[in-house]
Protein backbone atom coordinates (compact mmCIF):
# COMPACT_ATOMS: atom_id res chain seq x y z
CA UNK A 1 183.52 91.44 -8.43
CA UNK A 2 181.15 91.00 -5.81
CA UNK A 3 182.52 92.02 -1.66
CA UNK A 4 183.19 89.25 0.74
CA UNK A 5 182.36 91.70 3.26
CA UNK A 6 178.48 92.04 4.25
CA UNK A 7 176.97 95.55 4.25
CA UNK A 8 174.63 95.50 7.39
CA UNK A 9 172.11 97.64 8.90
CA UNK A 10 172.77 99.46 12.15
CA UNK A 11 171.74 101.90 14.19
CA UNK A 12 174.22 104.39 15.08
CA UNK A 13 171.94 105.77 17.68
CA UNK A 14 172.95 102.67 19.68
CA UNK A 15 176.55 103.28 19.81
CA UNK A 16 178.05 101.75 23.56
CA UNK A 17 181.32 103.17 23.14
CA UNK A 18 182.98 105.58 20.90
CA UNK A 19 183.92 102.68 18.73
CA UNK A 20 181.27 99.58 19.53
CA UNK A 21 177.58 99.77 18.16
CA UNK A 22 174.71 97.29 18.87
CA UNK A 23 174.60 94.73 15.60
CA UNK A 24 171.95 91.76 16.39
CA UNK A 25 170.66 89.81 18.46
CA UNK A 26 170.64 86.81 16.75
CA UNK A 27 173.28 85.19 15.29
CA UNK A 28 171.81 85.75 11.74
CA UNK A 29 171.63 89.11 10.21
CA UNK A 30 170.13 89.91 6.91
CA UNK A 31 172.65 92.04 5.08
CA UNK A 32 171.53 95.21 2.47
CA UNK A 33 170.77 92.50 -0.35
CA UNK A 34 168.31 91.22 2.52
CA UNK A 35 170.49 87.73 2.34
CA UNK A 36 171.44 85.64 5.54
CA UNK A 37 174.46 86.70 7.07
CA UNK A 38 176.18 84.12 10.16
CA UNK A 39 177.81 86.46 12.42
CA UNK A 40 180.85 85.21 14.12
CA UNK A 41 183.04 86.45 16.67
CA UNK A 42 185.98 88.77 14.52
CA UNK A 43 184.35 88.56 11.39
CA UNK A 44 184.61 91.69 8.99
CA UNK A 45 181.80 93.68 8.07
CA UNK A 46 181.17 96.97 6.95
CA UNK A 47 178.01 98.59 8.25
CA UNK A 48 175.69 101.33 6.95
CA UNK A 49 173.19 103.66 8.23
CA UNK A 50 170.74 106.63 6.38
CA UNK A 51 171.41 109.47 6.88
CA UNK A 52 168.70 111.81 5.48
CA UNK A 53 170.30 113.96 3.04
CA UNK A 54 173.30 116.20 1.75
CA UNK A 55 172.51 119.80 2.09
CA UNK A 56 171.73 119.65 -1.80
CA UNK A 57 169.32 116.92 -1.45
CA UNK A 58 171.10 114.17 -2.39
CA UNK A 59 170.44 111.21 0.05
CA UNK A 60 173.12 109.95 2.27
CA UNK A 61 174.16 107.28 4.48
CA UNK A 62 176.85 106.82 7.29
CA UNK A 63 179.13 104.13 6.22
CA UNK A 64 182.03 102.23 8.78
CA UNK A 65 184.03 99.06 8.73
CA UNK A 66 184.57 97.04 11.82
CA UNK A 67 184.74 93.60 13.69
CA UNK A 68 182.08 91.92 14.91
CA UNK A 69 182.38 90.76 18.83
CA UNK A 70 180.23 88.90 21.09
CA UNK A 71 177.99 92.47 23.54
CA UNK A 72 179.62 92.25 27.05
CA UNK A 73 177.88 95.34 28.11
CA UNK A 74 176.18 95.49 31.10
CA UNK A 75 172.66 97.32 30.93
CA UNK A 76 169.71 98.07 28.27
CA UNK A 77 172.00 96.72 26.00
CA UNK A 78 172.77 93.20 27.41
CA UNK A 79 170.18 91.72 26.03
CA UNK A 80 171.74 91.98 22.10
CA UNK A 81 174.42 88.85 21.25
CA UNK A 82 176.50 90.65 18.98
CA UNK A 83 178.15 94.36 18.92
CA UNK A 84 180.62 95.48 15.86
CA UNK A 85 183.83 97.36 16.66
CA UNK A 86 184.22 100.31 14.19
CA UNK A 87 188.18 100.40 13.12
CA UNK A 88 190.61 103.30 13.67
CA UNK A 89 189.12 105.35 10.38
CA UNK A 90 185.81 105.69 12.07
CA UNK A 91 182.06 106.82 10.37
CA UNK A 92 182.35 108.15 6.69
CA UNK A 93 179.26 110.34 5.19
CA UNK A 94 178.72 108.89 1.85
CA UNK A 95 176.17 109.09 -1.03
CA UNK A 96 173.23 106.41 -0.38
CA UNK A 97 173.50 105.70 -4.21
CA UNK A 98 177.21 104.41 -3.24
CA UNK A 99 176.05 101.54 -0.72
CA UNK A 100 173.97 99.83 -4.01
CA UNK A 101 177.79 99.67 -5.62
CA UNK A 102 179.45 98.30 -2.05
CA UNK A 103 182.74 97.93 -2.48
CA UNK A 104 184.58 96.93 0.45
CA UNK A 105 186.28 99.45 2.60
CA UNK A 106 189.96 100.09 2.33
């Protein structure tokens, strides 16, 4: 069964708190399938990032759920619409291969 939950691209080098990384500026995102996504204010998402690789070579990514929520930073951020708040059970370190079988977070 496919997830109702898009798997988008981020950058977690653009993290503006702890918990809240830069999403988009627009209010469209492509998600990993490359298909439109409409972002709203408290919409679910889970969102992914590579990672390089395990120390065995396998590649990896850095996977999170959150909430997306309308960037009220002040800044060099200000300029980006939309920000996603990563939930209480943070960044996981997964297996690249795993984001092709996304499965919604639990």
């Amino acid at each position: 069964m496919a997830s109702q939950i898009p798997l988008l691209l981020v950058d977690f080098n653009e993290m503006l708190d702890f918990d809240l990384v830069l999403l988009s500026r627009d209010d469209v995102k492509a998600d990993a399938g490359g298909n439109p996504v409409h972002l709203y204010e408290g919409m679910a998402v889970d969102i992914y990032s590579d990672d390089g690789a395990f120390d065995d070579g396998r590649p990896s990514a850095l996977l999170a759920r959150g909430v997306v929520e309308r960037n009220r930073t002040e800044g060099w951020s200000k300029h980006v619409k939309w920000a996603c708040r990563i939930d209480q059970k943070g960044v996981h370190h997964v297996e690249l291969s795993q984001l092709t079988q996304h499965e919604p977070l639990k």
